[in-house]
PDB file of N, CA and C in Angstrom:
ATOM      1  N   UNK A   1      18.790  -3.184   1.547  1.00  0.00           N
ATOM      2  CA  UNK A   1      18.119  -2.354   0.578  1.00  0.00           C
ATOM      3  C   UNK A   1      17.459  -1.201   1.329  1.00  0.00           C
ATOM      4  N   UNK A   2      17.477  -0.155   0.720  1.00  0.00           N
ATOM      5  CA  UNK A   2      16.975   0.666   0.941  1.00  0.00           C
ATOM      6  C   UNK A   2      15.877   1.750   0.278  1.00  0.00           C
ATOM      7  N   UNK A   3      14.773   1.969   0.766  1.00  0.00           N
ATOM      8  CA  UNK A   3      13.678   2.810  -0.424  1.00  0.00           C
ATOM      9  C   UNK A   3      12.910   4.145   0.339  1.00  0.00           C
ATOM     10  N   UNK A   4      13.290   5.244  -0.386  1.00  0.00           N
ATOM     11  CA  UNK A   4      12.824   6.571   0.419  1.00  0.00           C
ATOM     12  C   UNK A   4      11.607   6.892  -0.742  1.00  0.00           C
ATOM     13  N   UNK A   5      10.551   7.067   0.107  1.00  0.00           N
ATOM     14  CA  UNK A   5       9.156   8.342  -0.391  1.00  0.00           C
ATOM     15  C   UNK A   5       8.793   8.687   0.075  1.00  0.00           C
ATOM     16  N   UNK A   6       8.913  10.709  -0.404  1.00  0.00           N
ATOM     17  CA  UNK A   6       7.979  11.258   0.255  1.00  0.00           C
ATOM     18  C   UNK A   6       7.719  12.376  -1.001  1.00  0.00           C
ATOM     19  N   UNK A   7       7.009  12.851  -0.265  1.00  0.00           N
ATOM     20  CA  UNK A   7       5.612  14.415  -1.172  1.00  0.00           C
ATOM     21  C   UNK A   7       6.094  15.481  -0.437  1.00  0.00           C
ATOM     22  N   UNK A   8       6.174  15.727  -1.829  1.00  0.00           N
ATOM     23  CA  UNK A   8       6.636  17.313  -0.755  1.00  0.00           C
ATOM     24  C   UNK A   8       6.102  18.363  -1.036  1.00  0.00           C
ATOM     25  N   UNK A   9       4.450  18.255  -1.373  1.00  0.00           N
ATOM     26  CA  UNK A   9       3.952  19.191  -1.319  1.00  0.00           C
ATOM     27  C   UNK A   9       3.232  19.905  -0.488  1.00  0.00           C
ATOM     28  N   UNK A  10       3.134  20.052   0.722  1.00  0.00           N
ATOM     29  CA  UNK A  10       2.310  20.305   1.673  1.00  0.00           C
ATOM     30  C   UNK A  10       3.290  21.800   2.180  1.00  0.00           C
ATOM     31  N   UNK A  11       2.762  22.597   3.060  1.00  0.00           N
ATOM     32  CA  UNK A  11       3.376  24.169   3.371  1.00  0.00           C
ATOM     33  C   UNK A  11       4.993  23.950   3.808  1.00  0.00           C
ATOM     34  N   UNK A  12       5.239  22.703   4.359  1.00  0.00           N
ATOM     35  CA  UNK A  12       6.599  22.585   5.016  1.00  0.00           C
ATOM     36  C   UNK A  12       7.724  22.764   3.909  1.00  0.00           C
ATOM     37  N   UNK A  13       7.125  22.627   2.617  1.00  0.00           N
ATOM     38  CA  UNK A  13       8.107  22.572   0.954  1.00  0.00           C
ATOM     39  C   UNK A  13       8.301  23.681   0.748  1.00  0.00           C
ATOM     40  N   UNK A  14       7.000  24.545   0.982  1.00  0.00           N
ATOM     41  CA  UNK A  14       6.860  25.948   0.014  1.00  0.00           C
ATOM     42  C   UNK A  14       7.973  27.081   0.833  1.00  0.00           C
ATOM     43  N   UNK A  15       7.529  28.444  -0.340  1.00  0.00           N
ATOM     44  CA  UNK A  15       7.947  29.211  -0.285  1.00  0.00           C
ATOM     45  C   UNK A  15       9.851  28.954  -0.529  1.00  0.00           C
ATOM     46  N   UNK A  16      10.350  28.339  -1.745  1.00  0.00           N
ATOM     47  CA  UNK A  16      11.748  27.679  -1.739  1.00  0.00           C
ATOM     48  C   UNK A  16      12.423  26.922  -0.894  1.00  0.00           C
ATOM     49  N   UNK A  17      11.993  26.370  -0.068  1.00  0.00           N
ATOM     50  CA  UNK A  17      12.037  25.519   0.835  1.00  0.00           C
ATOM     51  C   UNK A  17      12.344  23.955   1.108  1.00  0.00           C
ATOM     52  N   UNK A  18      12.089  23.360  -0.303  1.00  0.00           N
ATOM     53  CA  UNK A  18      11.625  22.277  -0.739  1.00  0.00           C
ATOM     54  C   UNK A  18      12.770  21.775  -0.570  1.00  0.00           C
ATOM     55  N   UNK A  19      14.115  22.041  -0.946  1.00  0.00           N
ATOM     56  CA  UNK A  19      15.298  21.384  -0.655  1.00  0.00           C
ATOM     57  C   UNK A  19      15.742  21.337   0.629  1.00  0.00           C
ATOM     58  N   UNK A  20      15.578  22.047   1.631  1.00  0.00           N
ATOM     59  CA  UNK A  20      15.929  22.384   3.167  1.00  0.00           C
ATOM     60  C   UNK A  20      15.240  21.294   3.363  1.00  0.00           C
ATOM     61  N   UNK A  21      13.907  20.977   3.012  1.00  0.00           N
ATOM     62  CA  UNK A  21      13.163  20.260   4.182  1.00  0.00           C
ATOM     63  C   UNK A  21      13.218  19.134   3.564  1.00  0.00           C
ATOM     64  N   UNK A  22      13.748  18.710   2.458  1.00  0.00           N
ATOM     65  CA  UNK A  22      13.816  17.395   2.048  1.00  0.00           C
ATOM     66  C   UNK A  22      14.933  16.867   2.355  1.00  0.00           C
ATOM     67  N   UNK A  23      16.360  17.893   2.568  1.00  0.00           N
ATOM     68  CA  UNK A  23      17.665  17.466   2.779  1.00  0.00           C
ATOM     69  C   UNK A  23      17.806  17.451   4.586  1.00  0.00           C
ATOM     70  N   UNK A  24      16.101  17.981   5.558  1.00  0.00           N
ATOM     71  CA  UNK A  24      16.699  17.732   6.862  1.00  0.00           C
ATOM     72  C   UNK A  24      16.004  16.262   7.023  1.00  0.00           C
ATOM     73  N   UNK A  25      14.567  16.269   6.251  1.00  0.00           N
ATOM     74  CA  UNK A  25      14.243  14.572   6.351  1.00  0.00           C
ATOM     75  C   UNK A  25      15.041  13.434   5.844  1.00  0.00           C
ATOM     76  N   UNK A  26      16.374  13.825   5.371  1.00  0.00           N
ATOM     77  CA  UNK A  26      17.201  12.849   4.763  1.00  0.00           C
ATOM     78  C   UNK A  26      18.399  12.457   5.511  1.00  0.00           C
ATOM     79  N   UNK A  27      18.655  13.998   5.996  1.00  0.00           N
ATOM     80  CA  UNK A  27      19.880  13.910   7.101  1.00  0.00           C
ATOM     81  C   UNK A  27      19.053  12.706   8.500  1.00  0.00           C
ATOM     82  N   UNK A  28      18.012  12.828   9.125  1.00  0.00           N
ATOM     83  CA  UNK A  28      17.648  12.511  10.316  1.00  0.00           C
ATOM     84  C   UNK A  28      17.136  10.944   9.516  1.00  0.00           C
ATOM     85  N   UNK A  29      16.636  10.252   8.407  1.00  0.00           N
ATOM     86  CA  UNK A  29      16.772   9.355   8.099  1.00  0.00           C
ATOM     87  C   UNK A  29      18.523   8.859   8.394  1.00  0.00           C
ATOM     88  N   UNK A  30      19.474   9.524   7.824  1.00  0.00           N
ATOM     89  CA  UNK A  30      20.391   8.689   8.043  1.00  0.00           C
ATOM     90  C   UNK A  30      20.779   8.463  10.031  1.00  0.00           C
ATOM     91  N   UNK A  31      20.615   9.616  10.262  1.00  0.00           N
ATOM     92  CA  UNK A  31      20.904   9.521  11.819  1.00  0.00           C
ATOM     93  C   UNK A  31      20.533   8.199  12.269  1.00  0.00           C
ATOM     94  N   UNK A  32      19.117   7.654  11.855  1.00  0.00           N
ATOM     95  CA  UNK A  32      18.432   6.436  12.227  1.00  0.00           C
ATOM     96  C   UNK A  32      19.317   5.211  12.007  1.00  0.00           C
ATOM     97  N   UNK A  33      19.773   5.164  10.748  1.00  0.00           N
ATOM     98  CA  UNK A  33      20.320   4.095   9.588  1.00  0.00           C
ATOM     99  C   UNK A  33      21.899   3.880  10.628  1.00  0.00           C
ATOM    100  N   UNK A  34      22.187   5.019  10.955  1.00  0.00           N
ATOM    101  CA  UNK A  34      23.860   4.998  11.237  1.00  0.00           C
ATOM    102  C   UNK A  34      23.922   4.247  12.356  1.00  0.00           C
ATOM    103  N   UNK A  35      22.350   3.853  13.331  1.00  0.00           N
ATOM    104  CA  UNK A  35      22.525   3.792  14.387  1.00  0.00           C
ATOM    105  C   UNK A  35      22.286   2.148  14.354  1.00  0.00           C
ATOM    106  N   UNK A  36      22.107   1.277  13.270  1.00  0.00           N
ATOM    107  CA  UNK A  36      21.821   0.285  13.181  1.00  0.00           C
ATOM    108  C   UNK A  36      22.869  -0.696  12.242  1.00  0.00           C
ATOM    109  N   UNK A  37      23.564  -1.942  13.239  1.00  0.00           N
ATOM    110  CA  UNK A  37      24.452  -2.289  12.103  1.00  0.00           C
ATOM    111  C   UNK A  37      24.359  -2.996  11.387  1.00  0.00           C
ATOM    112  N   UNK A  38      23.071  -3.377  11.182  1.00  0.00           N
ATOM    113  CA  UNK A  38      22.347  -4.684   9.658  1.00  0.00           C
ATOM    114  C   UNK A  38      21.368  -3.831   9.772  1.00  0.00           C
ATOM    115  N   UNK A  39      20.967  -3.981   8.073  1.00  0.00           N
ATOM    116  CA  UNK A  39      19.612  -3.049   7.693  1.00  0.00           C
ATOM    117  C   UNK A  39      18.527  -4.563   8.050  1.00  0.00           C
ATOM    118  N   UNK A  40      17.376  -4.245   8.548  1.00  0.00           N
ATOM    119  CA  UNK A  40      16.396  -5.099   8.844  1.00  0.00           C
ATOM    120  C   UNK A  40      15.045  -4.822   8.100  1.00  0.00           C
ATOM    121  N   UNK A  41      14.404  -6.048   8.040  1.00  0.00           N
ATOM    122  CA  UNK A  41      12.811  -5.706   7.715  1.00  0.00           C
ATOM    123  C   UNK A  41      12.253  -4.583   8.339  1.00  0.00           C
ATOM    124  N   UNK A  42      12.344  -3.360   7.734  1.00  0.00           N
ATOM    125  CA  UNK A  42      11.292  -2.274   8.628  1.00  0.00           C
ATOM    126  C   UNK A  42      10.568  -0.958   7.753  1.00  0.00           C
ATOM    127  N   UNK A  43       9.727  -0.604   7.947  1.00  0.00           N
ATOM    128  CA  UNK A  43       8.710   0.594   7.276  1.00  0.00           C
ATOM    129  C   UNK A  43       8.708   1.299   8.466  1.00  0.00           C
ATOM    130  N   UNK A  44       9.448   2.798   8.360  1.00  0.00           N
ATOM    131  CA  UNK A  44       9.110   4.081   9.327  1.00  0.00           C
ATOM    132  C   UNK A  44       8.770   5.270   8.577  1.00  0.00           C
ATOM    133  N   UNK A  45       7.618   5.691   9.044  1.00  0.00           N
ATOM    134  CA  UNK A  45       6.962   6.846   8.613  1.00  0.00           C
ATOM    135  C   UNK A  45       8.116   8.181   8.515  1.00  0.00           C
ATOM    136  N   UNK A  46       7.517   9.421   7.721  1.00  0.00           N
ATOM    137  CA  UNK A  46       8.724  10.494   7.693  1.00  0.00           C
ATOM    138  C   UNK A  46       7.867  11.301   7.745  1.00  0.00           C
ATOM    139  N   UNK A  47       8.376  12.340   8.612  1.00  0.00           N
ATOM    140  CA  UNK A  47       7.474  13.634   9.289  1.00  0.00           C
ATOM    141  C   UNK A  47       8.201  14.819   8.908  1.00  0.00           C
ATOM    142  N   UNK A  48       6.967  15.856   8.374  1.00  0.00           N
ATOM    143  CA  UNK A  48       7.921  17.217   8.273  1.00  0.00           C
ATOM    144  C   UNK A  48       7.852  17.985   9.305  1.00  0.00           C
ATOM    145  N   UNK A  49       8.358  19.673   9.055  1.00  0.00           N
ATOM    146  CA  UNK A  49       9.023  19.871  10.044  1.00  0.00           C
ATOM    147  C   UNK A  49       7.645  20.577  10.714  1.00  0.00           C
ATOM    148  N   UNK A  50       6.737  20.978   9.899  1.00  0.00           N
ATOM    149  CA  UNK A  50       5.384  21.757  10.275  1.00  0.00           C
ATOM    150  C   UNK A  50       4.148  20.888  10.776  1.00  0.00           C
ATOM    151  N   UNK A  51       4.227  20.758  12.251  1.00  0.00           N
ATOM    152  CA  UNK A  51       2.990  19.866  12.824  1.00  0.00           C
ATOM    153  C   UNK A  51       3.787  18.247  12.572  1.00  0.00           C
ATOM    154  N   UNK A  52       4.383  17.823  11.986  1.00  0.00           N
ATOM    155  CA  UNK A  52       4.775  16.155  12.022  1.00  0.00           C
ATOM    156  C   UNK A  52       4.249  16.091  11.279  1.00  0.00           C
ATOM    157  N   UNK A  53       3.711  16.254   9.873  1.00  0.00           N
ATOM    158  CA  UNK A  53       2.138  15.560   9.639  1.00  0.00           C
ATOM    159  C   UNK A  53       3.404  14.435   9.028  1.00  0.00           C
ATOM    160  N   UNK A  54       2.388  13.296   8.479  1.00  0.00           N
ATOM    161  CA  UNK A  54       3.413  12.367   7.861  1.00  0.00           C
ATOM    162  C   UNK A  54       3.814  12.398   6.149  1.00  0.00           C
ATOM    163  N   UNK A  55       4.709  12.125   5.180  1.00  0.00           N
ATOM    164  CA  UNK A  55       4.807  12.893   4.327  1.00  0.00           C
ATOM    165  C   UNK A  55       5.638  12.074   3.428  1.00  0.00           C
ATOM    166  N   UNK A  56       5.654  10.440   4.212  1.00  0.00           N
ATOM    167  CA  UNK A  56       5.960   9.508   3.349  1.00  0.00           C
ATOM    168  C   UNK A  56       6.781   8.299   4.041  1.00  0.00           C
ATOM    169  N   UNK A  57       7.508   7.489   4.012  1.00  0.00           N
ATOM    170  CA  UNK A  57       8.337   6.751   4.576  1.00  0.00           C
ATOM    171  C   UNK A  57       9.350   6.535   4.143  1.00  0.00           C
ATOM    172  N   UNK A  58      10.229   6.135   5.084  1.00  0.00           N
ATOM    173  CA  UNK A  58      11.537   4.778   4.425  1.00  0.00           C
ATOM    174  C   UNK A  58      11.336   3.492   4.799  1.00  0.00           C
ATOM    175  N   UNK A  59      11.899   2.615   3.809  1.00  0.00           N
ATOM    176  CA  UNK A  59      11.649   1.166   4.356  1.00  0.00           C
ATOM    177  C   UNK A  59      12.816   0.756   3.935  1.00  0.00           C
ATOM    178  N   UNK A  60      13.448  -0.525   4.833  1.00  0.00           N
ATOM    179  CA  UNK A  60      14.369  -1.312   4.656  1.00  0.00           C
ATOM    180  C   UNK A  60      14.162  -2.397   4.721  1.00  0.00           C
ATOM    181  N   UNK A  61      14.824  -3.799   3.861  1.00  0.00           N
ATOM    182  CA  UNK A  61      15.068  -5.001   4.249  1.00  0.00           C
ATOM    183  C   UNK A  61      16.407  -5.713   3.719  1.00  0.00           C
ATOM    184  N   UNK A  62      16.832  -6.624   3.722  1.00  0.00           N
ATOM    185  CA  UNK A  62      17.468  -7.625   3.809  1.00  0.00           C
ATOM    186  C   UNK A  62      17.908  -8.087   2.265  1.00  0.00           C
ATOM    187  N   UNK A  63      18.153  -7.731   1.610  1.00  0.00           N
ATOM    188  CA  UNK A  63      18.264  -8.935   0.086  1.00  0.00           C
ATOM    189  C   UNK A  63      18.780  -9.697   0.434  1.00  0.00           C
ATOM    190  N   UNK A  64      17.986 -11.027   0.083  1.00  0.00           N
ATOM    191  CA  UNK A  64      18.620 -12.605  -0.310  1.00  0.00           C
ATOM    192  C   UNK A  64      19.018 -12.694  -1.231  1.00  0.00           C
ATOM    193  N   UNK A  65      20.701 -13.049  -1.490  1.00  0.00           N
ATOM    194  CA  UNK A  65      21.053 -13.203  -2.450  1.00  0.00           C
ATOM    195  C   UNK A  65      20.743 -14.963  -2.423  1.00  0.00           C
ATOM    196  N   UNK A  66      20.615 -15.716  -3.905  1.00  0.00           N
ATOM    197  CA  UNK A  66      20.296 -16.950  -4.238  1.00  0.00           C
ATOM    198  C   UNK A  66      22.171 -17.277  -4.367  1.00  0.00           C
ATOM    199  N   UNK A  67      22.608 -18.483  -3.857  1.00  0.00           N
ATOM    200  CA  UNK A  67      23.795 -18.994  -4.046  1.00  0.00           C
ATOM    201  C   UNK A  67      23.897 -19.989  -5.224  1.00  0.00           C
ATOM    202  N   UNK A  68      25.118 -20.118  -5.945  1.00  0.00           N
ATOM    203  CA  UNK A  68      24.843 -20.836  -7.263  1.00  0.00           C
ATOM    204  C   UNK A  68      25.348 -21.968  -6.963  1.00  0.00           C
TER     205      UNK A  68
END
């Protein structure tokens, strides 16, 4: 499973921007993902591109499926 949030309101969005900087925090999320071959229990922060500040996370884990 997989779950992305972030805000994108802070200066790194503005000025029409908002899609650039949401589609490079998405690209470099996957860079991460590609590099791993089971998704695991994990919460990593997401940084924009102005100062790092932090601007939301992704988290992954595991679904258990129940067997019948």
């Amino acid at each position: 499973m997989l779950q992305v949030k972030m805000e994108t309101i802070d200066a790194a969005f503005a000025d029409g921007n908002e899609g650039a900087e949401a589609a490079r925090i998405l690209r470099k999320v996957a860079d991460q993902l590609e590099q791993e071959s089971k998704l695991s229990e994990s919460c990593r922060p997401l940084k924009d591109l102005n100062g790092g500040r932090t601007i939301g996370y992704f988290k992954t884990w595991t679904e258990q499926r129940e067997e019948a």
